[in-house]
PDB file of N, CA and C in Angstrom:
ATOM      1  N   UNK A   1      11.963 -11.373  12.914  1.00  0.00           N
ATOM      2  CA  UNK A   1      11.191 -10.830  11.819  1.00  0.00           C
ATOM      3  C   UNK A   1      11.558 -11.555  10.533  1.00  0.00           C
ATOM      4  N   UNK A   2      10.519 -11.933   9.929  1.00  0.00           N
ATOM      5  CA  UNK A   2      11.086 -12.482   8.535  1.00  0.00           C
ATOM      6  C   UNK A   2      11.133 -11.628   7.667  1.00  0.00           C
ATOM      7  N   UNK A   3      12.582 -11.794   6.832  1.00  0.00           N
ATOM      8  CA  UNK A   3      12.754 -11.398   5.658  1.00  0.00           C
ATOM      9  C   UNK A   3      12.612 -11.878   4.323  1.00  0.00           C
ATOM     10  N   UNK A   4      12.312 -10.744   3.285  1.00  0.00           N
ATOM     11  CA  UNK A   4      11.395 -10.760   2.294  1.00  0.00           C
ATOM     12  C   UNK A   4      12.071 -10.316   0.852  1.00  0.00           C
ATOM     13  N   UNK A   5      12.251 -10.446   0.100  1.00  0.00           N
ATOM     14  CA  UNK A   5      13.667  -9.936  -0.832  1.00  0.00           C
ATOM     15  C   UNK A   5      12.108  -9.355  -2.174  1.00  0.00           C
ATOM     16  N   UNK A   6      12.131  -8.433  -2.583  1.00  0.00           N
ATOM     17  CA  UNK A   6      11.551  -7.590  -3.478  1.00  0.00           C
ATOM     18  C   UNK A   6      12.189  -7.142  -4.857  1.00  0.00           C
ATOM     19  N   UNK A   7      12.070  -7.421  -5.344  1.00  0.00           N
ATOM     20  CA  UNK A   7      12.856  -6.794  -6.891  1.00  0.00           C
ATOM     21  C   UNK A   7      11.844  -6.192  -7.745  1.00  0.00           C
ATOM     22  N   UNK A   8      12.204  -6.401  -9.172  1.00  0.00           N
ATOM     23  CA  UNK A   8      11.651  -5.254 -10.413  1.00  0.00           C
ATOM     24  C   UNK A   8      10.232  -6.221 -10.497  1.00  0.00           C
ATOM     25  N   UNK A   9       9.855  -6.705 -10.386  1.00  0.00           N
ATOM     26  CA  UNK A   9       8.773  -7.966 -10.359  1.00  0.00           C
ATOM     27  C   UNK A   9       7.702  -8.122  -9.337  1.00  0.00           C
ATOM     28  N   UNK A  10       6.467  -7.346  -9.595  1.00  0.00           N
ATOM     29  CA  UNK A  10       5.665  -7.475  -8.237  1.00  0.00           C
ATOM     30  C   UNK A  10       5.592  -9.046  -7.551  1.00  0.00           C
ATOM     31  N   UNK A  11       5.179  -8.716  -6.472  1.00  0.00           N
ATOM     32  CA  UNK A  11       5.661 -10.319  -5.650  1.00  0.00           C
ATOM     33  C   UNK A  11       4.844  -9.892  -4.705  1.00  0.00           C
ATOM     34  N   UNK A  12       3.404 -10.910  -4.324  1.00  0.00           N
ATOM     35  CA  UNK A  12       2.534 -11.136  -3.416  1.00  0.00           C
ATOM     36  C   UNK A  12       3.538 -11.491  -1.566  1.00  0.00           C
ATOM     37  N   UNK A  13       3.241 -10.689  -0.861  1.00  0.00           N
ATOM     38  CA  UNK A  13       4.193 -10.882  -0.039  1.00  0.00           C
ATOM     39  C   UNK A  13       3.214 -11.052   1.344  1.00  0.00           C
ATOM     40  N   UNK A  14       1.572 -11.038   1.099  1.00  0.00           N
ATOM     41  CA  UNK A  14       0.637 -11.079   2.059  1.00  0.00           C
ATOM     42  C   UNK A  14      -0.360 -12.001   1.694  1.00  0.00           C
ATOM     43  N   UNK A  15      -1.064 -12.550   1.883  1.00  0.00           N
ATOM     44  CA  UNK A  15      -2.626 -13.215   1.193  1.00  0.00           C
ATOM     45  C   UNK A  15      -3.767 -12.485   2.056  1.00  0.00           C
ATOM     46  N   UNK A  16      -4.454 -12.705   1.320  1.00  0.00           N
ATOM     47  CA  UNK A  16      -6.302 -12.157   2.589  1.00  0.00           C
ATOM     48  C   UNK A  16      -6.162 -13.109   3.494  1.00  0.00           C
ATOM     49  N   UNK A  17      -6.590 -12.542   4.539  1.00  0.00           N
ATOM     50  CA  UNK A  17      -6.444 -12.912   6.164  1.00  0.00           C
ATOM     51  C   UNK A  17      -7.572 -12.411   6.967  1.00  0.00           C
ATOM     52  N   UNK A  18      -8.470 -12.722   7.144  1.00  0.00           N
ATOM     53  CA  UNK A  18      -9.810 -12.287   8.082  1.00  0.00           C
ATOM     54  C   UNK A  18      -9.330 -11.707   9.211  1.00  0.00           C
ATOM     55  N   UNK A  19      -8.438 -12.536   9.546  1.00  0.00           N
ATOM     56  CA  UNK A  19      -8.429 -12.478  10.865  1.00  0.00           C
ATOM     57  C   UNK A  19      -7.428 -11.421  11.591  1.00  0.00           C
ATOM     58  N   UNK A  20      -6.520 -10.625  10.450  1.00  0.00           N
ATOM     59  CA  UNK A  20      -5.864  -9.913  10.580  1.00  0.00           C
ATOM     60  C   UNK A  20      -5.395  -8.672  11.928  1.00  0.00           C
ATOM     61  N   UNK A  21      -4.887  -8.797  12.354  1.00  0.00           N
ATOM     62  CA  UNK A  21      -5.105  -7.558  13.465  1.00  0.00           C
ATOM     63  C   UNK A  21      -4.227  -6.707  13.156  1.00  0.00           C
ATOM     64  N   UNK A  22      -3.196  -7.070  12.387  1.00  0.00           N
ATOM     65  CA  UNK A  22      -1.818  -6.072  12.092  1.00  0.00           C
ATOM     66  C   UNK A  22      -1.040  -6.410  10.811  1.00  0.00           C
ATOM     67  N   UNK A  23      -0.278  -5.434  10.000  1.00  0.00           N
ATOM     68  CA  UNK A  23       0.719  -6.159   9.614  1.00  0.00           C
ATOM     69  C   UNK A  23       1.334  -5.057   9.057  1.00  0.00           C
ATOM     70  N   UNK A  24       2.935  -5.307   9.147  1.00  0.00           N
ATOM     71  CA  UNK A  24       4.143  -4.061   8.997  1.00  0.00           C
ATOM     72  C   UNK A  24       5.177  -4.278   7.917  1.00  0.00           C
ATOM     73  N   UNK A  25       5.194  -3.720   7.083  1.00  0.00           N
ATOM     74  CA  UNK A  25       6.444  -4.082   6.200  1.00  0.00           C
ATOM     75  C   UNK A  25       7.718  -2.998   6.376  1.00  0.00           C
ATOM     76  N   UNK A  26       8.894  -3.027   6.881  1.00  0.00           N
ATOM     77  CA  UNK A  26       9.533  -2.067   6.804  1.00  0.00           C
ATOM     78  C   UNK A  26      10.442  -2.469   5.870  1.00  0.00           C
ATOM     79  N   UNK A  27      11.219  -1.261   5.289  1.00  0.00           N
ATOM     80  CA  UNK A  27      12.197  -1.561   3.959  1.00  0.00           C
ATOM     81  C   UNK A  27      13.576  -1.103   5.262  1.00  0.00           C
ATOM     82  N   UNK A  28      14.227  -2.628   5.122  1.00  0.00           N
ATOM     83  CA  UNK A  28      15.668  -2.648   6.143  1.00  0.00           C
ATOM     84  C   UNK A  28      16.758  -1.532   5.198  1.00  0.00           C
ATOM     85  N   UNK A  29      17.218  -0.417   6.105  1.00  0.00           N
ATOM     86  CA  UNK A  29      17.623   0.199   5.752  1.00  0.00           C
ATOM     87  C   UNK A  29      19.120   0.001   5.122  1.00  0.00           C
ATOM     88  N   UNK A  30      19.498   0.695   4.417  1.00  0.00           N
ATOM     89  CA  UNK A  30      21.102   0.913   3.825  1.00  0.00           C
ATOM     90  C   UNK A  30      22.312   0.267   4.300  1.00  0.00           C
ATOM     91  N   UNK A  31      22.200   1.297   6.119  1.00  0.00           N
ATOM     92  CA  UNK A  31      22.757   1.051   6.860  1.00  0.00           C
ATOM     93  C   UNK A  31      23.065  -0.496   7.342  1.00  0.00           C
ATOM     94  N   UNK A  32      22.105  -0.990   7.117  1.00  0.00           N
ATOM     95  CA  UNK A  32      22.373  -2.249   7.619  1.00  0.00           C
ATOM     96  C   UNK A  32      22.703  -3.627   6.695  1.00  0.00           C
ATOM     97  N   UNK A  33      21.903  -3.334   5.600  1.00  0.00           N
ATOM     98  CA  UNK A  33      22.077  -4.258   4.171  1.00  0.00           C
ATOM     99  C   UNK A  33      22.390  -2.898   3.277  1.00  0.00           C
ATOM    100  N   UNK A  34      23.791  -3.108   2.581  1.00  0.00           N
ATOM    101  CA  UNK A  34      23.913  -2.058   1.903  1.00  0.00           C
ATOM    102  C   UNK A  34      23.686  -2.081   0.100  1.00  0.00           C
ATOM    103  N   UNK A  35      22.827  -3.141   0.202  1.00  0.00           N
ATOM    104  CA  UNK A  35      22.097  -2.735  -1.456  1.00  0.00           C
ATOM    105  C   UNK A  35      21.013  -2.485  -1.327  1.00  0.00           C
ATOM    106  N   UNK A  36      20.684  -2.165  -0.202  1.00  0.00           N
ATOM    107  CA  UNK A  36      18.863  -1.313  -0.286  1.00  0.00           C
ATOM    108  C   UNK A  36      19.161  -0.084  -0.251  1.00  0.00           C
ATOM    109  N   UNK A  37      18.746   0.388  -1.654  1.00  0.00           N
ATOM    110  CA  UNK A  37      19.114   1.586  -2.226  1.00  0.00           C
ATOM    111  C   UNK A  37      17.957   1.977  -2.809  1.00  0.00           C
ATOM    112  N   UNK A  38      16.813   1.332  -2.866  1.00  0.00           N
ATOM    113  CA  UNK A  38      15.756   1.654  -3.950  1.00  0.00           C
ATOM    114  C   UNK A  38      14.631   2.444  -3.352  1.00  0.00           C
ATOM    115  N   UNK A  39      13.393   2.376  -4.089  1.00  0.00           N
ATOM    116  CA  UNK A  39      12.274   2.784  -3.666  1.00  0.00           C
ATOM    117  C   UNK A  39      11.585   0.989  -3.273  1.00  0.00           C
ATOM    118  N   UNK A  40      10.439   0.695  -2.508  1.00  0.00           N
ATOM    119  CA  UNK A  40       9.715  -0.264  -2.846  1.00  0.00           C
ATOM    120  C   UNK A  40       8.208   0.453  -2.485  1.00  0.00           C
ATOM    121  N   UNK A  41       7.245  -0.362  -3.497  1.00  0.00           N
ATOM    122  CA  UNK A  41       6.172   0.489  -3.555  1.00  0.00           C
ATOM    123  C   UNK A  41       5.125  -1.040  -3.161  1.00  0.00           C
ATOM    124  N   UNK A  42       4.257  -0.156  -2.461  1.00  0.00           N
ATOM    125  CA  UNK A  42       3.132  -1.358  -1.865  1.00  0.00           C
ATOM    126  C   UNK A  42       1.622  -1.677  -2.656  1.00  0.00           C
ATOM    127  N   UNK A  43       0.655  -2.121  -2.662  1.00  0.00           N
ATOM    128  CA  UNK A  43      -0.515  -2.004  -2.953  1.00  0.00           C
ATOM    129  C   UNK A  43      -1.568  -3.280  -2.721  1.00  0.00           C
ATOM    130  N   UNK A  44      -2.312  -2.544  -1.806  1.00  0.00           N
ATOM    131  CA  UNK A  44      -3.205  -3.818  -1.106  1.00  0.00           C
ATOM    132  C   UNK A  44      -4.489  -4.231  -2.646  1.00  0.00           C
ATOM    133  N   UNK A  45      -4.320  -6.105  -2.258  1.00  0.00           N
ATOM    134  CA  UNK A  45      -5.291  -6.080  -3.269  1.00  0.00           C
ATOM    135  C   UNK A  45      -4.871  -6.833  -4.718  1.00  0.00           C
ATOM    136  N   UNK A  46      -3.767  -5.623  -5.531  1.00  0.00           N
ATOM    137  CA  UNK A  46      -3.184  -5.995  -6.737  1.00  0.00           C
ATOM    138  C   UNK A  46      -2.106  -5.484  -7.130  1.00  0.00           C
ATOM    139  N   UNK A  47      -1.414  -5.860  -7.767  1.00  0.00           N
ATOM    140  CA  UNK A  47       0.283  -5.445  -8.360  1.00  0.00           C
ATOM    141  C   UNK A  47       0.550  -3.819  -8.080  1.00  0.00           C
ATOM    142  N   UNK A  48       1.225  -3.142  -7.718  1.00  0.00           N
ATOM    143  CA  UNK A  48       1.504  -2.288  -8.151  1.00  0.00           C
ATOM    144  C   UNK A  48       2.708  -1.650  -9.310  1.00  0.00           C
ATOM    145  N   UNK A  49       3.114  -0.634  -9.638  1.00  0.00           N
ATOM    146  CA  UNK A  49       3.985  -0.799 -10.534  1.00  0.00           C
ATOM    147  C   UNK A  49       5.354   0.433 -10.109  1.00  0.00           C
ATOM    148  N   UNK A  50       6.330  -0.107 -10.451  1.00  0.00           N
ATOM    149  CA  UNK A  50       7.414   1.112  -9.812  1.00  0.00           C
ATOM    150  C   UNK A  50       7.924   2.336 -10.277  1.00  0.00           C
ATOM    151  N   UNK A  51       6.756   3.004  -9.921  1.00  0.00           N
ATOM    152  CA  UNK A  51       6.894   4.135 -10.899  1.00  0.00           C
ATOM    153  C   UNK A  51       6.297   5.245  -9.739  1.00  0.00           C
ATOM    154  N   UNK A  52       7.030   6.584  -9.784  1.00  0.00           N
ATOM    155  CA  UNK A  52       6.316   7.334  -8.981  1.00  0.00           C
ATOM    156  C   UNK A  52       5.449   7.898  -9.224  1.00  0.00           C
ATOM    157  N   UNK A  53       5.225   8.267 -10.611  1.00  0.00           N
ATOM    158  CA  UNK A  53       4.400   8.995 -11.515  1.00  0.00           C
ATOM    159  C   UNK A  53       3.146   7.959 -12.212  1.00  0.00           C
ATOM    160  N   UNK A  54       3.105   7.013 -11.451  1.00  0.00           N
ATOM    161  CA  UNK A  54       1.836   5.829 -11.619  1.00  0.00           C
ATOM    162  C   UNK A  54       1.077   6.448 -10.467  1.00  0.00           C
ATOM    163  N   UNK A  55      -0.257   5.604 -10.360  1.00  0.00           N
ATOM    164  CA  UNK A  55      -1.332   6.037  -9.611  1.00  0.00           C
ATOM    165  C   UNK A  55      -1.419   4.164  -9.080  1.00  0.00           C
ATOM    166  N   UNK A  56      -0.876   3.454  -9.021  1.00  0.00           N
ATOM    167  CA  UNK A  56      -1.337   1.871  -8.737  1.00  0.00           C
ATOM    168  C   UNK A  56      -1.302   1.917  -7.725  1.00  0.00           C
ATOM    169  N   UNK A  57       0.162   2.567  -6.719  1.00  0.00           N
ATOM    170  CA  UNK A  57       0.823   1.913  -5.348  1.00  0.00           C
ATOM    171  C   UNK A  57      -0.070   2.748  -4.489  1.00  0.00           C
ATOM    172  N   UNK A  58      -0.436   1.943  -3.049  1.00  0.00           N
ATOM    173  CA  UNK A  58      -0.533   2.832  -2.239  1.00  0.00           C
ATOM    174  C   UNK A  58       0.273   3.161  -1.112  1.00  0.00           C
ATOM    175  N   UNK A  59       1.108   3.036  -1.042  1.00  0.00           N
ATOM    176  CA  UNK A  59       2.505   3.568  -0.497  1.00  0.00           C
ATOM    177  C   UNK A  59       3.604   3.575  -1.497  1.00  0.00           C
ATOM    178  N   UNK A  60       4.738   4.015  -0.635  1.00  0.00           N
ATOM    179  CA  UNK A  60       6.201   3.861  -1.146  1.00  0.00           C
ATOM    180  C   UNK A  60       7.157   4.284   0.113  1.00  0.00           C
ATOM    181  N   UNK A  61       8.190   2.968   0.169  1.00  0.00           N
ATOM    182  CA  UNK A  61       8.953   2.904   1.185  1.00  0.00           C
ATOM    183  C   UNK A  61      10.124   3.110   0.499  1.00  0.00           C
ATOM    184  N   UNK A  62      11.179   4.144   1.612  1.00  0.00           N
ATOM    185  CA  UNK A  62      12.235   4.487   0.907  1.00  0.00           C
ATOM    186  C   UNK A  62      13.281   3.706   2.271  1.00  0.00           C
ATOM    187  N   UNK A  63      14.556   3.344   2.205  1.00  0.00           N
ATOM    188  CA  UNK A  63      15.177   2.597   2.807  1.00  0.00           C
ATOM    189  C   UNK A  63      15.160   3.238   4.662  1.00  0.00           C
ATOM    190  N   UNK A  64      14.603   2.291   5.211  1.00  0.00           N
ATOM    191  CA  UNK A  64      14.342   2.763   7.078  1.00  0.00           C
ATOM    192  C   UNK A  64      12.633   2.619   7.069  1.00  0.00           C
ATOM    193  N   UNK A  65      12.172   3.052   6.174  1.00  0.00           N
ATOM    194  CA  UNK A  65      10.628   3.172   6.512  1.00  0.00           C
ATOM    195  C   UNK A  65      10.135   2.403   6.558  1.00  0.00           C
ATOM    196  N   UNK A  66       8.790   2.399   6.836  1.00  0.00           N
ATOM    197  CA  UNK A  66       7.904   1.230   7.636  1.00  0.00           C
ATOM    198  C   UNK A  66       6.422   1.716   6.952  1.00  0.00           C
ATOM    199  N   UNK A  67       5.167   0.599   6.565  1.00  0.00           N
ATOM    200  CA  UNK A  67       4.357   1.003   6.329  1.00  0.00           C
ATOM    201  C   UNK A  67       3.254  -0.076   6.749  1.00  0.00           C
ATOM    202  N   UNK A  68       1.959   0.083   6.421  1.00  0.00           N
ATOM    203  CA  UNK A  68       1.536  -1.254   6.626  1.00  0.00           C
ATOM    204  C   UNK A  68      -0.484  -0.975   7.318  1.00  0.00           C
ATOM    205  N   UNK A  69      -0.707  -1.754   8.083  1.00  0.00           N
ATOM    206  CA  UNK A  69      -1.896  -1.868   8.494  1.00  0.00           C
ATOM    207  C   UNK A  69      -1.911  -1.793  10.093  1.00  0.00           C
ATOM    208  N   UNK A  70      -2.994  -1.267  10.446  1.00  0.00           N
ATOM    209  CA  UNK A  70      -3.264  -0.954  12.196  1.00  0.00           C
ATOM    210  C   UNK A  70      -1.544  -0.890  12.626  1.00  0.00           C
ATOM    211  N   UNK A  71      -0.936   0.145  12.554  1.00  0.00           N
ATOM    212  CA  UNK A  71       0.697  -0.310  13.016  1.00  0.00           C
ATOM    213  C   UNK A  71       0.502   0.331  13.869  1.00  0.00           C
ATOM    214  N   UNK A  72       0.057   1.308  14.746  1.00  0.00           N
ATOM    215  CA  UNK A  72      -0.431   1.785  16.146  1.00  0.00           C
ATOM    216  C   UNK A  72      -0.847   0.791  17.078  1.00  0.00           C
ATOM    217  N   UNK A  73      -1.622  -0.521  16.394  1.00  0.00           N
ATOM    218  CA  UNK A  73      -1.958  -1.243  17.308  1.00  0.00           C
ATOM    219  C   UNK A  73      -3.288  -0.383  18.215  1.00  0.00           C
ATOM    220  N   UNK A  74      -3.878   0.263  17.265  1.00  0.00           N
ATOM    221  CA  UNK A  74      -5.001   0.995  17.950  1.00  0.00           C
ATOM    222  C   UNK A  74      -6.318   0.381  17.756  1.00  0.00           C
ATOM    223  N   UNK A  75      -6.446   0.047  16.682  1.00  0.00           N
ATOM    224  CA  UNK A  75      -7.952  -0.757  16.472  1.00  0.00           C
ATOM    225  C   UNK A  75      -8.001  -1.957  16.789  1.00  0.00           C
ATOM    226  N   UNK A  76      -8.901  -2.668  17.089  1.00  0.00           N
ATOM    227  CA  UNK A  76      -9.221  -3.959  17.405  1.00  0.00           C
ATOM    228  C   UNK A  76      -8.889  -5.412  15.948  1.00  0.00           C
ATOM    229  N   UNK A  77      -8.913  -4.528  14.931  1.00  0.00           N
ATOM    230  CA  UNK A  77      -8.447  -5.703  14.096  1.00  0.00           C
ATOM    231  C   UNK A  77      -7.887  -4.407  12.712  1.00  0.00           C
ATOM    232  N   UNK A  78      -7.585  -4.811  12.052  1.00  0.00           N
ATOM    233  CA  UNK A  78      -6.620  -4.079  10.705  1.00  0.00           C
ATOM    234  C   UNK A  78      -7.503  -4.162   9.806  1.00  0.00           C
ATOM    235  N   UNK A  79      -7.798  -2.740   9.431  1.00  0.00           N
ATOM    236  CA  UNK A  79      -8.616  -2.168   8.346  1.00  0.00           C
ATOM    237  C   UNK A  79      -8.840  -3.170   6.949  1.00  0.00           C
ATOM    238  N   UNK A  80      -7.180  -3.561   6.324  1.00  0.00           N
ATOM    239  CA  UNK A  80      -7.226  -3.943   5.170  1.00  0.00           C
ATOM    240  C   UNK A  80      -6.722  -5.686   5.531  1.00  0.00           C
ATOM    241  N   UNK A  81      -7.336  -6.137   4.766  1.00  0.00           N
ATOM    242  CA  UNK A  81      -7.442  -7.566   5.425  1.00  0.00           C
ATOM    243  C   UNK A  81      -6.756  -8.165   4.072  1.00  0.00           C
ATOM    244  N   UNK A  82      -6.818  -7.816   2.837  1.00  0.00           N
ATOM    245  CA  UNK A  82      -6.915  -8.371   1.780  1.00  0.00           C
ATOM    246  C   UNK A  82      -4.992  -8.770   1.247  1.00  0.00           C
ATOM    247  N   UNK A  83      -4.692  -9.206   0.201  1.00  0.00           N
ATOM    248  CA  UNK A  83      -3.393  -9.339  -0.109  1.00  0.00           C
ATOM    249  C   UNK A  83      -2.493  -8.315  -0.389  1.00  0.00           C
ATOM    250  N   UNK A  84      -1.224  -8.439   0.041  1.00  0.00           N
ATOM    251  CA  UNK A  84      -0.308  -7.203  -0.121  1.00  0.00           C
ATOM    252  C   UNK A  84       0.720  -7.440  -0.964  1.00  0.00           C
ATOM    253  N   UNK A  85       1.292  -6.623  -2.278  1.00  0.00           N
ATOM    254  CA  UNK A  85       1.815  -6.723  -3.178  1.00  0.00           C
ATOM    255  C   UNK A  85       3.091  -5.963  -3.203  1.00  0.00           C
ATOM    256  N   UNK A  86       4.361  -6.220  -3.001  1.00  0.00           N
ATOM    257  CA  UNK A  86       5.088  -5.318  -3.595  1.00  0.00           C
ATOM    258  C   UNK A  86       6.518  -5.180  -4.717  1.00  0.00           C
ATOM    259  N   UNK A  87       6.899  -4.086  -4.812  1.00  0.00           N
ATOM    260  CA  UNK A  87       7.815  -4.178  -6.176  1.00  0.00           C
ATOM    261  C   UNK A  87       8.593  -2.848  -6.039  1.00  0.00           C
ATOM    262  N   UNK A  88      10.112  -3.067  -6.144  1.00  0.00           N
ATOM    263  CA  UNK A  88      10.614  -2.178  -6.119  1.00  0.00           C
ATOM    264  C   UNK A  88      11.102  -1.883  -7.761  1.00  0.00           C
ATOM    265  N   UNK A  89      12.217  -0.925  -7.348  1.00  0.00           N
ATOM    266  CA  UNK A  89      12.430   0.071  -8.901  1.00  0.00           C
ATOM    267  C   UNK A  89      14.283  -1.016  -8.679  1.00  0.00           C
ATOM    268  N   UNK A  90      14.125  -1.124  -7.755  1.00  0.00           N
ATOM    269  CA  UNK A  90      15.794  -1.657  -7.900  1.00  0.00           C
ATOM    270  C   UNK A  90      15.855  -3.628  -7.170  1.00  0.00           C
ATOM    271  N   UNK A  91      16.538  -4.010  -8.305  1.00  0.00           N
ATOM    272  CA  UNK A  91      16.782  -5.451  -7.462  1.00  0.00           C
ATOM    273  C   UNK A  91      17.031  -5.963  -6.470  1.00  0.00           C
ATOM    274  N   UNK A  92      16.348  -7.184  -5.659  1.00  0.00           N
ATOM    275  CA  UNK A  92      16.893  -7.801  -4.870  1.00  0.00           C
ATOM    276  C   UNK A  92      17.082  -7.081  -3.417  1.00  0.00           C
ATOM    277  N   UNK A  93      15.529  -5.694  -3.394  1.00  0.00           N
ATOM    278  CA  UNK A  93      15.655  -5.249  -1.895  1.00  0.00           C
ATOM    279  C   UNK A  93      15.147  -5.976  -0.863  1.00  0.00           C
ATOM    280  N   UNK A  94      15.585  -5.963   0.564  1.00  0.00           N
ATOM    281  CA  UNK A  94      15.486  -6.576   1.255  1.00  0.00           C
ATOM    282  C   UNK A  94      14.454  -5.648   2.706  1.00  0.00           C
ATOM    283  N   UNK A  95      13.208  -6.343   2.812  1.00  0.00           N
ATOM    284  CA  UNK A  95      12.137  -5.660   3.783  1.00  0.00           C
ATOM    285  C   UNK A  95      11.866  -6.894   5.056  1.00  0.00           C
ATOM    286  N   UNK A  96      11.540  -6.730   6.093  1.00  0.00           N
ATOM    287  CA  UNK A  96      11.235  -7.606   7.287  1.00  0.00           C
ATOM    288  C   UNK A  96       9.555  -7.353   6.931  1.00  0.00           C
ATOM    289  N   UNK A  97       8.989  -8.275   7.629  1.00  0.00           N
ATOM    290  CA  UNK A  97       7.505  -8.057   7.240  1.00  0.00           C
ATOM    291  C   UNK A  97       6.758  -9.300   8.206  1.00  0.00           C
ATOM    292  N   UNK A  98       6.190  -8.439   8.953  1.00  0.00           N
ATOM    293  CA  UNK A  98       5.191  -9.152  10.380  1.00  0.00           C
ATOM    294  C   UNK A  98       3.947  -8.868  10.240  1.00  0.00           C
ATOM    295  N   UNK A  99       3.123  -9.967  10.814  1.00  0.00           N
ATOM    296  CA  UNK A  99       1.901 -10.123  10.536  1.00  0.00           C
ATOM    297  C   UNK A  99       1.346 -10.851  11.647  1.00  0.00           C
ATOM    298  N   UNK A 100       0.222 -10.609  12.704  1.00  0.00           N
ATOM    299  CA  UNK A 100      -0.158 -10.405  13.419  1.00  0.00           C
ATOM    300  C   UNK A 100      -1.793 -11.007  13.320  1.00  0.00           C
ATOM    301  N   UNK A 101      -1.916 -12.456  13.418  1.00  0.00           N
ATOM    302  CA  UNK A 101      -3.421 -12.031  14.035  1.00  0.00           C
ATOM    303  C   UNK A 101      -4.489 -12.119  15.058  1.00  0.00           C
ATOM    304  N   UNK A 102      -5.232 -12.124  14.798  1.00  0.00           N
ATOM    305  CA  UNK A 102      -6.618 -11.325  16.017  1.00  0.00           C
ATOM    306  C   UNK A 102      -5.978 -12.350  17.111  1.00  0.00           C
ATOM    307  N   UNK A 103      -6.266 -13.689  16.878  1.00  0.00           N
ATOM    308  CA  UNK A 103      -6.131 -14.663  17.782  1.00  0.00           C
ATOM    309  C   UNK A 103      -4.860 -14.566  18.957  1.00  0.00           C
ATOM    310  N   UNK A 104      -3.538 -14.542  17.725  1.00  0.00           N
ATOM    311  CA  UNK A 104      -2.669 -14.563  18.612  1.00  0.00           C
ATOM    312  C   UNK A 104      -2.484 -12.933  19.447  1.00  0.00           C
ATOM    313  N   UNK A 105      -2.989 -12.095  19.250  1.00  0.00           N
ATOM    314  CA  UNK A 105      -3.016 -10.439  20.211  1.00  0.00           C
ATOM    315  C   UNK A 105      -3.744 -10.859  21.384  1.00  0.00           C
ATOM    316  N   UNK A 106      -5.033 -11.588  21.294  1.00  0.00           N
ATOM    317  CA  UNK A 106      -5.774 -11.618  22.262  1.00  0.00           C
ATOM    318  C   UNK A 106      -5.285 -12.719  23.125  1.00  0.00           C
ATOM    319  N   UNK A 107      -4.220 -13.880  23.130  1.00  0.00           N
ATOM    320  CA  UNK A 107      -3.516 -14.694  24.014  1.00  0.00           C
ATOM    321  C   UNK A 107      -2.443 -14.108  24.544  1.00  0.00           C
ATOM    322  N   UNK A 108      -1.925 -12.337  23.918  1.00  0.00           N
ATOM    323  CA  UNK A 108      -0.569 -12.341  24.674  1.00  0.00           C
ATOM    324  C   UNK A 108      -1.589 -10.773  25.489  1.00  0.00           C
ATOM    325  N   UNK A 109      -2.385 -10.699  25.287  1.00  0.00           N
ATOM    326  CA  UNK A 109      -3.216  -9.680  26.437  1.00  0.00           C
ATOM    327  C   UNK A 109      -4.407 -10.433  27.645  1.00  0.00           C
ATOM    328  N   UNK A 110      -3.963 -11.691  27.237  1.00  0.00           N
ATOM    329  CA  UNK A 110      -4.988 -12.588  28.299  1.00  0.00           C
ATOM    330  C   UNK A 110      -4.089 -13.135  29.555  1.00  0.00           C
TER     331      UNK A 110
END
């Protein structure tokens, strides 16, 4: 899984992708890197800002969680296709972040 380092500074961490079938960002927990301590907040599209009491993000990952597009792997391709943005409240957090598309799902089910 590649890792992705997030700080006070939104940071494009996806581009638009047509072809999208999936994609997962989880925030690597505490336990394992112990300066992920923060919030990180997501938003497909455009910047969001780190604030809980904003209306920008459309998520927020707290350290262990996971968020993202088709992560069931139930639909045939991932709803939001467009760029993914994120920004935490604390420096230098650290998230894994996979991305998946149409093409390569349909060679490992063929």
């Amino acid at each position: 899984m590649p890792r992705f380092v997030v700080g006070t500074t939104p940071k494009q961490a996806s581009w638009l992708n047509a072809k999208r079938f999936s994609l997962t960002v989880q925030f690597v927990p505490s336990s394992v890197i112990a300066g992920n301590t923060g919030l990180i907040f997501g938003k497909w599209g455009s910047a969001p800002v780190a604030d809980l009491n904003s209306n920008t993000w459309d998520f927020v990952l707290n350290p262990g969680a996971a968020d993202g597009t088709n992560l069931d792997k139930s639909m045939a391709e991932a709803p939001d296709k467009g760029s993914l943005w994120l920004v935490s409240d604390t420096a230098d957090q650290v998230v894994n972040l996979v991305e998946e598309n149409i093409k390569e799902r349909e060679q490992e089910t063929a």
